[in-house]
N, C-alpha and C. Protein backbone atom coordinates (compact mmCIF):
# COMPACT_ATOMS: atom_id res chain seq x y z
N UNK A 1 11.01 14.84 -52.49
CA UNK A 1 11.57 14.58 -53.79
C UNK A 1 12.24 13.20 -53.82
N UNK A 2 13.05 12.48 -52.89
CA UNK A 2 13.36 11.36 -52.93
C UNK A 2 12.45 10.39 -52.92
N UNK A 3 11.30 10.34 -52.39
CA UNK A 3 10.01 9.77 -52.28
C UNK A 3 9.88 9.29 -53.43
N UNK A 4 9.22 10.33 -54.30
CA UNK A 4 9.04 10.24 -55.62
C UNK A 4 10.36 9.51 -56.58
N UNK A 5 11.63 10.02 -55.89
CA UNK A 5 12.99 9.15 -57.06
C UNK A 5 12.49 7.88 -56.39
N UNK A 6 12.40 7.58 -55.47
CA UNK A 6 12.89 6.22 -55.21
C UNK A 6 11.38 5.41 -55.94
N UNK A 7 10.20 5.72 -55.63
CA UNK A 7 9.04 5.28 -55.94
C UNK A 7 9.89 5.20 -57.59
N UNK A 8 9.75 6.08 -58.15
CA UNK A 8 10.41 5.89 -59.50
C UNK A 8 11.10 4.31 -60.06
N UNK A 9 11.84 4.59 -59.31
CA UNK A 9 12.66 3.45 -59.53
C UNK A 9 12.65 2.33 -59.19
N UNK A 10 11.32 1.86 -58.05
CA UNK A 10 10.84 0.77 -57.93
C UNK A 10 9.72 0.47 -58.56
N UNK A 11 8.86 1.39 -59.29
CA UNK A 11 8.13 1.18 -59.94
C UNK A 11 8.79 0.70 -61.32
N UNK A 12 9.87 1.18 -62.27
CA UNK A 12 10.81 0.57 -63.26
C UNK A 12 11.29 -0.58 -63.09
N UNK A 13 11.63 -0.95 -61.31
CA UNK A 13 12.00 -2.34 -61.39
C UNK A 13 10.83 -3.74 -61.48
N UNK A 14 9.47 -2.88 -60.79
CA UNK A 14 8.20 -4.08 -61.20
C UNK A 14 7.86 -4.06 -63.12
N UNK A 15 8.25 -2.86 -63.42
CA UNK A 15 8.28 -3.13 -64.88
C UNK A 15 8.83 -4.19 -65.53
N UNK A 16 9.72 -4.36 -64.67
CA UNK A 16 11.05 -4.92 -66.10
C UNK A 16 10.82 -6.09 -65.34
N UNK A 17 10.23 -6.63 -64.34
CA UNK A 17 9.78 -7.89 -63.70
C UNK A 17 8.28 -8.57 -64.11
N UNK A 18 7.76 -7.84 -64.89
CA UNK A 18 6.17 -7.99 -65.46
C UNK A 18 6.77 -8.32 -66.62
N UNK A 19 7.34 -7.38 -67.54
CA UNK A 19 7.68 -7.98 -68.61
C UNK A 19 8.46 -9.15 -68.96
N UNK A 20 9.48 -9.19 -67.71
CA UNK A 20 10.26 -10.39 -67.83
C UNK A 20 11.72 -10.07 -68.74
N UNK A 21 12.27 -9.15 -69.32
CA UNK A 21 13.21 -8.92 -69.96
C UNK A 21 13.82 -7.57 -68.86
N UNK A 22 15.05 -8.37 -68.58
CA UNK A 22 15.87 -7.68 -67.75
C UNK A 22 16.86 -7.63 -68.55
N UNK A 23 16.97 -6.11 -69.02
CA UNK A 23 18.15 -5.23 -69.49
C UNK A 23 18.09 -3.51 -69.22
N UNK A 24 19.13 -2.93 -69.65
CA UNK A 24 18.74 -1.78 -69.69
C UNK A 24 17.99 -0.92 -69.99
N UNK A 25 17.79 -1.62 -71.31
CA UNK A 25 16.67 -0.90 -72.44
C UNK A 25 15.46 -0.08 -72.09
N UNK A 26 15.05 -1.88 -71.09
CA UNK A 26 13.61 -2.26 -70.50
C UNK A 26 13.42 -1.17 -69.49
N UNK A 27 14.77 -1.34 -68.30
CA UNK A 27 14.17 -0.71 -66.97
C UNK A 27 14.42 0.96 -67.70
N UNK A 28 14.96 1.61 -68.57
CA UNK A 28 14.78 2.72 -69.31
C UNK A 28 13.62 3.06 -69.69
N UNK A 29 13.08 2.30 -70.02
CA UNK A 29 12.05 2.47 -70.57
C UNK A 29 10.58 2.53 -69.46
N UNK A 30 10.98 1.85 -68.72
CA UNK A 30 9.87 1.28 -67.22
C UNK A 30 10.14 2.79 -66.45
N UNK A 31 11.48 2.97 -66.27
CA UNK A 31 11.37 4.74 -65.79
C UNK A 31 10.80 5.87 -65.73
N UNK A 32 10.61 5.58 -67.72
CA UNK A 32 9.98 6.76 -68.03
C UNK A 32 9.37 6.39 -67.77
N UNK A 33 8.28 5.50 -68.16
CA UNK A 33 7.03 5.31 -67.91
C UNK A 33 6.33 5.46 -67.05
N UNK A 34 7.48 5.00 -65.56
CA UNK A 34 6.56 5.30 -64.51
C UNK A 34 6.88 6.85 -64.01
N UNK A 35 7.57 7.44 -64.31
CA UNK A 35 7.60 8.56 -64.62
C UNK A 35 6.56 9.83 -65.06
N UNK A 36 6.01 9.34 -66.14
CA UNK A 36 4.83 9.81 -66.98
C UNK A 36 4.02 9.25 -65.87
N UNK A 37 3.84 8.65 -65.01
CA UNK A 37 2.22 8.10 -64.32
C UNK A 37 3.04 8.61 -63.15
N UNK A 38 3.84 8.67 -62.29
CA UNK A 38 3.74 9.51 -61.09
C UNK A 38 3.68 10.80 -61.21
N UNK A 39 3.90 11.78 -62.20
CA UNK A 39 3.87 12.89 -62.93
C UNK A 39 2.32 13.27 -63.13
N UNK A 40 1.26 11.96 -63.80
CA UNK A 40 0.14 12.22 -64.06
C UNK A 40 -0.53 11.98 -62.40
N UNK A 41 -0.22 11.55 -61.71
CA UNK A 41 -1.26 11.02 -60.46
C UNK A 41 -0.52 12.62 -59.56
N UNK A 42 0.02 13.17 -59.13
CA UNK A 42 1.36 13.92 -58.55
C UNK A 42 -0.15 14.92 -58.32
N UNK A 43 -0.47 15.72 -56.72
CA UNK A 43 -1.32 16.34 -56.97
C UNK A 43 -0.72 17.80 -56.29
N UNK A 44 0.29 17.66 -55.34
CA UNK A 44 0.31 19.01 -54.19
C UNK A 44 1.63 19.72 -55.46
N UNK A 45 2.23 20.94 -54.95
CA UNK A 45 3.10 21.27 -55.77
C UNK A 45 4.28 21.11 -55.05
N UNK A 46 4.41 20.27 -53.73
CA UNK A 46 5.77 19.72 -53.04
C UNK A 46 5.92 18.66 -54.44
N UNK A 47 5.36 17.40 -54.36
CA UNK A 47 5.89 16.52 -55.07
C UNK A 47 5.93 16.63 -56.73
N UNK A 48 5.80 18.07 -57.15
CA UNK A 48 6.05 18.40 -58.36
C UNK A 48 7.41 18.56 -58.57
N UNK A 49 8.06 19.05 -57.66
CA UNK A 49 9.53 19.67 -57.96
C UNK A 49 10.37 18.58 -58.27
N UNK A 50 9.86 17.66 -58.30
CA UNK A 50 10.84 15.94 -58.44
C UNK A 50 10.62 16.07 -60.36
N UNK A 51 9.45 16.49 -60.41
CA UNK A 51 9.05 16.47 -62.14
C UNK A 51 9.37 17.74 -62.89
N UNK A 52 10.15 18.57 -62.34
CA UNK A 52 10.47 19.35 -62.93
C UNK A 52 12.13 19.63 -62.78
N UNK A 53 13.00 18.99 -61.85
CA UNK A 53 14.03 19.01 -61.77
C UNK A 53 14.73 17.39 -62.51
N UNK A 54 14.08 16.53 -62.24
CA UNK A 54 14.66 15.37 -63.03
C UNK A 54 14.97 15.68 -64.55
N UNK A 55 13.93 16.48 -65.44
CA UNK A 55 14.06 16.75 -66.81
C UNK A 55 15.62 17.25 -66.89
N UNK A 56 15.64 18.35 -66.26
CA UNK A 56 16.58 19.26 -66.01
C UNK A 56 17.76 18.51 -65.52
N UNK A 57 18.18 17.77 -65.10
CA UNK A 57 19.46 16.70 -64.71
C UNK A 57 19.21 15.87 -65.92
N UNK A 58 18.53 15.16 -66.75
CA UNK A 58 18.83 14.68 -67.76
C UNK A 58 19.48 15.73 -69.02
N UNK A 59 19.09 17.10 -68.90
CA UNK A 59 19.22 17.95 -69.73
C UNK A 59 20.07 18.17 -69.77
N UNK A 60 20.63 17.89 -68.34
CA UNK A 60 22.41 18.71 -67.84
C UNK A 60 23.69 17.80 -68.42
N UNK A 61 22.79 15.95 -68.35
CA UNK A 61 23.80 15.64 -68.31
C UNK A 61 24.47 15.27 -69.80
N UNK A 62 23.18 15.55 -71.04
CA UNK A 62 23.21 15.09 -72.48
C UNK A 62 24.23 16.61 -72.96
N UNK A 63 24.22 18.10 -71.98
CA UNK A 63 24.77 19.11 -72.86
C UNK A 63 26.14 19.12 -71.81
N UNK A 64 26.61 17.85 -71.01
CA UNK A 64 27.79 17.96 -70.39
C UNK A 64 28.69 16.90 -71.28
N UNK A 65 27.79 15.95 -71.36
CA UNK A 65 28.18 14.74 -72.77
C UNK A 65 28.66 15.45 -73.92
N UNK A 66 27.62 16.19 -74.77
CA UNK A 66 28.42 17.15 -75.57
C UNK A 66 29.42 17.75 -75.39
N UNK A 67 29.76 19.07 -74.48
CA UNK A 67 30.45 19.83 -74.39
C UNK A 67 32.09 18.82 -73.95
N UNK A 68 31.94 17.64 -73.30
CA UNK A 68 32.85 16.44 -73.01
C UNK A 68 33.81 15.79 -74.19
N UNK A 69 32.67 15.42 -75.39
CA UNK A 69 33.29 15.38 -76.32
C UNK A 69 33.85 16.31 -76.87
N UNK A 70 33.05 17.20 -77.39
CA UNK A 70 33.73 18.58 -78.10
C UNK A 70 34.93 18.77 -77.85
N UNK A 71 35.11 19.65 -76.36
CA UNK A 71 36.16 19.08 -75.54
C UNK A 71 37.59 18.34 -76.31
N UNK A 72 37.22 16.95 -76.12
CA UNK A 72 37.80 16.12 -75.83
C UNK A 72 38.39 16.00 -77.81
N UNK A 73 37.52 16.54 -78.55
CA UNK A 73 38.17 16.45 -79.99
C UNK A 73 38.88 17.84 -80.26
N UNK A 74 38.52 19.00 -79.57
CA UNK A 74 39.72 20.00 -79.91
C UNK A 74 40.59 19.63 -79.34
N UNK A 75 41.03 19.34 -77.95
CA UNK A 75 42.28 19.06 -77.56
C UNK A 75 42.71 17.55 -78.72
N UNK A 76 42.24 16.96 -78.77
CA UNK A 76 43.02 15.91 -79.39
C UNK A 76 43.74 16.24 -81.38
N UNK A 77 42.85 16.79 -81.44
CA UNK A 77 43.03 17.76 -82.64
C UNK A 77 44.28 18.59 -82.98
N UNK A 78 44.58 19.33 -81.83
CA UNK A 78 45.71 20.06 -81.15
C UNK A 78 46.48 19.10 -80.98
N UNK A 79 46.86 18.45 -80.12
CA UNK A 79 47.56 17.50 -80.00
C UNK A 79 48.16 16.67 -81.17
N UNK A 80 47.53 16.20 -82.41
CA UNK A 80 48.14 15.48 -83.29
C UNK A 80 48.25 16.66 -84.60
N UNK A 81 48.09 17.90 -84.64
CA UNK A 81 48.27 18.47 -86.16
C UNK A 81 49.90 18.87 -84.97
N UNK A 82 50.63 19.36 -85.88
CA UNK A 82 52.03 19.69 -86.40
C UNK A 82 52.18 21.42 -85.78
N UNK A 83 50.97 22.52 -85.81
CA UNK A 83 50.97 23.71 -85.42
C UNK A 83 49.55 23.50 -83.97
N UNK A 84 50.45 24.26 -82.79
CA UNK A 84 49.52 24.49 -81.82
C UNK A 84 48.20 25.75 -81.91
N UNK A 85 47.40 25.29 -81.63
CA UNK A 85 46.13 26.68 -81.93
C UNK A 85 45.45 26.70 -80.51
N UNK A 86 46.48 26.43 -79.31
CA UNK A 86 46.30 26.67 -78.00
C UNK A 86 46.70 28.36 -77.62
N UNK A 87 45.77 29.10 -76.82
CA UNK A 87 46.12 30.23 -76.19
C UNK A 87 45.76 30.07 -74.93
N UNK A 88 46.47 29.62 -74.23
CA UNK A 88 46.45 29.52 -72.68
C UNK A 88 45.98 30.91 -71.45
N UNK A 89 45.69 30.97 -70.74
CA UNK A 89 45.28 31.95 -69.95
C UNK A 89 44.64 31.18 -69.01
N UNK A 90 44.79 32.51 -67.68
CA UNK A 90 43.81 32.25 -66.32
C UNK A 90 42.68 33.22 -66.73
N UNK A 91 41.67 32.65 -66.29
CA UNK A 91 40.33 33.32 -66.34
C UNK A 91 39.88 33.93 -64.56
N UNK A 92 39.35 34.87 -64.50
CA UNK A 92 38.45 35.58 -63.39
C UNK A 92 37.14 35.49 -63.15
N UNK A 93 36.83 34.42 -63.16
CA UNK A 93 35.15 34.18 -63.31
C UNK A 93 34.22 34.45 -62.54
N UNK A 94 33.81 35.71 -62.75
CA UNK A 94 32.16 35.91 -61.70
C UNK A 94 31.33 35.05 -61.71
N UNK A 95 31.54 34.33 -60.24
CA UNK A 95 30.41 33.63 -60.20
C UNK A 95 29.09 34.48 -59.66
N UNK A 96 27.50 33.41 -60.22
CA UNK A 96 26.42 33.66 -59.69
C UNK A 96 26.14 32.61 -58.47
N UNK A 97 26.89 31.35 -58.31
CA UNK A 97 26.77 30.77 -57.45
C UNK A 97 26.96 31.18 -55.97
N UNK A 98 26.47 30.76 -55.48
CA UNK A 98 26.75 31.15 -53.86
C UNK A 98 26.63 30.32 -53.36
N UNK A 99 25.86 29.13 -52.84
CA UNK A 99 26.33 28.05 -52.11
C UNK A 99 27.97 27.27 -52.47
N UNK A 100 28.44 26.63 -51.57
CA UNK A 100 29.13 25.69 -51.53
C UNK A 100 28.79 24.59 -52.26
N UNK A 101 27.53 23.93 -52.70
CA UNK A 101 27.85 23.21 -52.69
C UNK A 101 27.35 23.61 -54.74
N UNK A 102 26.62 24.68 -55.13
CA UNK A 102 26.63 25.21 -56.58
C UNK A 102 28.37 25.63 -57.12
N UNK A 103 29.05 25.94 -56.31
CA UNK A 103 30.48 26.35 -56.76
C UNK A 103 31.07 25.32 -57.16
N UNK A 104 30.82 24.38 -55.85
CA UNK A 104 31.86 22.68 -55.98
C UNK A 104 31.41 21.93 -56.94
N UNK A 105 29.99 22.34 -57.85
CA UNK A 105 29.79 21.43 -58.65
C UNK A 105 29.94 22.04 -59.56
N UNK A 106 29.92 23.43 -60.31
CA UNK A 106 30.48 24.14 -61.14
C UNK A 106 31.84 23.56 -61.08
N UNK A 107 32.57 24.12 -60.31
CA UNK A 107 34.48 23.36 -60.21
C UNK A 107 34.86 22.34 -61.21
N UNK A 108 34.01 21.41 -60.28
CA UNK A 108 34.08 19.96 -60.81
C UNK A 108 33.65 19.74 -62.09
N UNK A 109 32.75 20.29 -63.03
CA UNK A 109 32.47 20.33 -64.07
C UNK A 109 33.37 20.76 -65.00
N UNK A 110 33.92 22.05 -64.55
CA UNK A 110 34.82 22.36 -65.65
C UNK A 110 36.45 22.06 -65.37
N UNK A 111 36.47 21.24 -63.86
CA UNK A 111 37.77 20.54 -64.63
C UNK A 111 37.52 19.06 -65.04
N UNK A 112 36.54 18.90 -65.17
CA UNK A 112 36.24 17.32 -65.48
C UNK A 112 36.05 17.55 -67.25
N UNK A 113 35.98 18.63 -68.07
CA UNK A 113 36.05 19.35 -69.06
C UNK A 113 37.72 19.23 -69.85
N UNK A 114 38.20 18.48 -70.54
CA UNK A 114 39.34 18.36 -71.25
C UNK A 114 40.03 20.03 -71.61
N UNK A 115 40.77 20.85 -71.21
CA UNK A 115 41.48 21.71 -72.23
C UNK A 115 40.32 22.81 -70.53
N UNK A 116 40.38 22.59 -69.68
CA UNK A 116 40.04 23.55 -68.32
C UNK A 116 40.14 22.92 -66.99
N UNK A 117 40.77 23.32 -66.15
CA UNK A 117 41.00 23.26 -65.09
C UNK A 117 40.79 24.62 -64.03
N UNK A 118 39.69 24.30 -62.95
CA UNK A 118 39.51 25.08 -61.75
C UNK A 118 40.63 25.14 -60.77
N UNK A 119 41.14 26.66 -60.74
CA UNK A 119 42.05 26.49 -59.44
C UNK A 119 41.98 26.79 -58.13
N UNK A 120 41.19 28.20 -58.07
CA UNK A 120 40.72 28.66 -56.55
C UNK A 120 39.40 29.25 -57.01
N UNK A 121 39.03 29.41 -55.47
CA UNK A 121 37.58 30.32 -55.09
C UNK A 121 38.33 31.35 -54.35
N UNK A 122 37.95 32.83 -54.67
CA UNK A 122 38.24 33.72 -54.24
C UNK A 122 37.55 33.42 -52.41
N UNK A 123 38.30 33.78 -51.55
CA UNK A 123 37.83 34.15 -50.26
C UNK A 123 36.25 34.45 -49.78
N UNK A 124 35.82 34.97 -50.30
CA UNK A 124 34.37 35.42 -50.56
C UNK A 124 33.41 35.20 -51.61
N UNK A 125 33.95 34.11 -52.25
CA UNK A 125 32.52 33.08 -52.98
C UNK A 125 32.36 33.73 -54.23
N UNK A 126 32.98 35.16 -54.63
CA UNK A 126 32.49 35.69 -56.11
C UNK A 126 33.36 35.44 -57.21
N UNK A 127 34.37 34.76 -56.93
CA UNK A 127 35.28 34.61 -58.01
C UNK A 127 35.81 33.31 -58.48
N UNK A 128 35.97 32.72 -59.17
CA UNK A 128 36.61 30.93 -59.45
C UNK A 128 37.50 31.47 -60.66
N UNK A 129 38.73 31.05 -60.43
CA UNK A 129 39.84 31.09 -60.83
C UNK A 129 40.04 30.15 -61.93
N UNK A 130 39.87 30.38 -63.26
CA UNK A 130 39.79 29.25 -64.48
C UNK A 130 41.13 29.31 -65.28
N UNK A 131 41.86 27.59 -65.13
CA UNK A 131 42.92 27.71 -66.25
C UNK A 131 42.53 27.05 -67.28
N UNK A 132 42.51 27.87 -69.00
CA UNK A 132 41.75 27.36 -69.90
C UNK A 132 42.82 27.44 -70.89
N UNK A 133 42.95 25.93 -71.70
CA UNK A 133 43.96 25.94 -73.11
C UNK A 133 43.70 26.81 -74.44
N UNK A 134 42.30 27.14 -74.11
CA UNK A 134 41.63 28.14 -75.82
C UNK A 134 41.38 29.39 -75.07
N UNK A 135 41.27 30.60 -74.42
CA UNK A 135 41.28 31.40 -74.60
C UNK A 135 41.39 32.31 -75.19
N UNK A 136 40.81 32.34 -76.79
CA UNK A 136 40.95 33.28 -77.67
C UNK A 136 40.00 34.60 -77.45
N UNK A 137 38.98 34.39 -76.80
CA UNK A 137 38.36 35.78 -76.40
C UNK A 137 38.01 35.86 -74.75
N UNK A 138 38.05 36.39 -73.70
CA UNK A 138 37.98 36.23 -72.53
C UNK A 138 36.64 36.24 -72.07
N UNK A 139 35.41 37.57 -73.06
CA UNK A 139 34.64 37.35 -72.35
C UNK A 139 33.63 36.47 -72.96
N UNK A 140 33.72 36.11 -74.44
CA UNK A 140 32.82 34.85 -75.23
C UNK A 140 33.42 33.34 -74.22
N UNK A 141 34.52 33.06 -73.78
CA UNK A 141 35.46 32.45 -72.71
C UNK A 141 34.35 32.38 -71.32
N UNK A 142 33.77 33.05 -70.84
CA UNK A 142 32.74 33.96 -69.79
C UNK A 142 31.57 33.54 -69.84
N UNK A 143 31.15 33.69 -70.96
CA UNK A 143 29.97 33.56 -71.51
C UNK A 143 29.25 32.65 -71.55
N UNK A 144 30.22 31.66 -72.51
CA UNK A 144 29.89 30.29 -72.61
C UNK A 144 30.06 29.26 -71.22
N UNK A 145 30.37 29.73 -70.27
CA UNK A 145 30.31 29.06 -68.77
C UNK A 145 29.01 29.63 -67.97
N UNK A 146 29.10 30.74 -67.91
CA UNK A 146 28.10 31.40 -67.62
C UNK A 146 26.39 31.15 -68.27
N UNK A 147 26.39 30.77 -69.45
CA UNK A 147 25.27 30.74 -70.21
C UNK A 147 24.99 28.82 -70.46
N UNK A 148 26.04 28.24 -70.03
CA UNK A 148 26.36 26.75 -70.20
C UNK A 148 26.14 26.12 -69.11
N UNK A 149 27.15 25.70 -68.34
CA UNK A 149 27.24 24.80 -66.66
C UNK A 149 26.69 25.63 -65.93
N UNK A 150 27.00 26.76 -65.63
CA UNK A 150 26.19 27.56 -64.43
C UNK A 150 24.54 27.67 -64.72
N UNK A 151 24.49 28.04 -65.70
CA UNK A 151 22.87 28.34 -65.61
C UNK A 151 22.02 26.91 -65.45
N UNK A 152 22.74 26.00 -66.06
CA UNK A 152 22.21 24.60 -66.19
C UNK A 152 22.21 23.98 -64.29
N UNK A 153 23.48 24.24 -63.72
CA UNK A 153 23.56 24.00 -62.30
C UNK A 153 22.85 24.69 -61.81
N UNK A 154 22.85 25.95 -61.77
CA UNK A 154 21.73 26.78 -61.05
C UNK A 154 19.94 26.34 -60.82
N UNK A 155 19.75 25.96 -62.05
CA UNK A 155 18.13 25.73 -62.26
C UNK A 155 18.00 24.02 -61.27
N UNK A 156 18.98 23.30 -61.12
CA UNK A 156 19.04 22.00 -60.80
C UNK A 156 18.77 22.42 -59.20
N UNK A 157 19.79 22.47 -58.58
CA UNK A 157 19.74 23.53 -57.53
C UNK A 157 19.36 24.21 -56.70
N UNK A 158 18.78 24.74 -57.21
CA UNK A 158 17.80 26.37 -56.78
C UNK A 158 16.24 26.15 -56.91
């Protein structure tokens, strides 16, 4: 799979060296492209998994962008009206993760998340300890992690 990233990305950089316009735009564009042609030439199903997990990390990172802002306008929202519409709580979160290193990036996601902060991993890997500013329902609270960052980390992953 690195094979293929790195080929990737030297193939984007002879792009944007043929064309002669060095910006972002370009080597964006030279990516995909070469993208679409290592994708089309790609024959065993080892060097497929590079073309089916890259989508999926772009996917992750446009509905982490969202959920970042969102985020980032209820708390600020809260913050400047006059009445708080914060309900604070710790959450108990079953995780599906089991590696170390699917938990640590779950973690990191949702305290890198405005209005949530990760505090512990239970002893035995099934539990992550969530402090969240909106808790108005615990298990729609559940849900939306579960059905959001985890499933999105999982498929990356796994």
């Amino acid at each position: 799979m690195r094979v293929q990233f790195l080929l990737n990305i030297l193939l984007a950089i002879v792009w944007v060296f043929l064309t002669g316009t060095i910006n972002a735009t370009n080597f964006a564009f030279g990516f995909i492209l070469s993208f679409l042609v290592l994708w089309l030439i790609s024959f065993n199903e080892k060097s497929r998994k590079y073309f089916v997990i890259a989508p999926r990390i772009v996917s992750f990172a446009f509905y982490f962008l969202y959920e970042l802002i969102k985020a980032n306008l209820q708390v600020a929202a809260d913050v400047i009206t006059p009445k708080f519409y914060m309900e604070p709580g710790i959450i108990k979160y079953p995780l599906d993760a089991k590696s170390n290193l699917e938990i640590t990036l779950l973690a990191n996601v949702i305290t890198l998340t405005p209005g949530t902060l990760s505090l512990d991993v239970s002893d035995d890997k099934k539990v992550l300890y969530i402090h969240a500013m909106y808790v108005h329902d615990k298990e729609e609270f559940i849900a939306s992690i579960k059905n959001g960052f985890e499933k999105r980390i999982l498929k990356i992953v796994r």
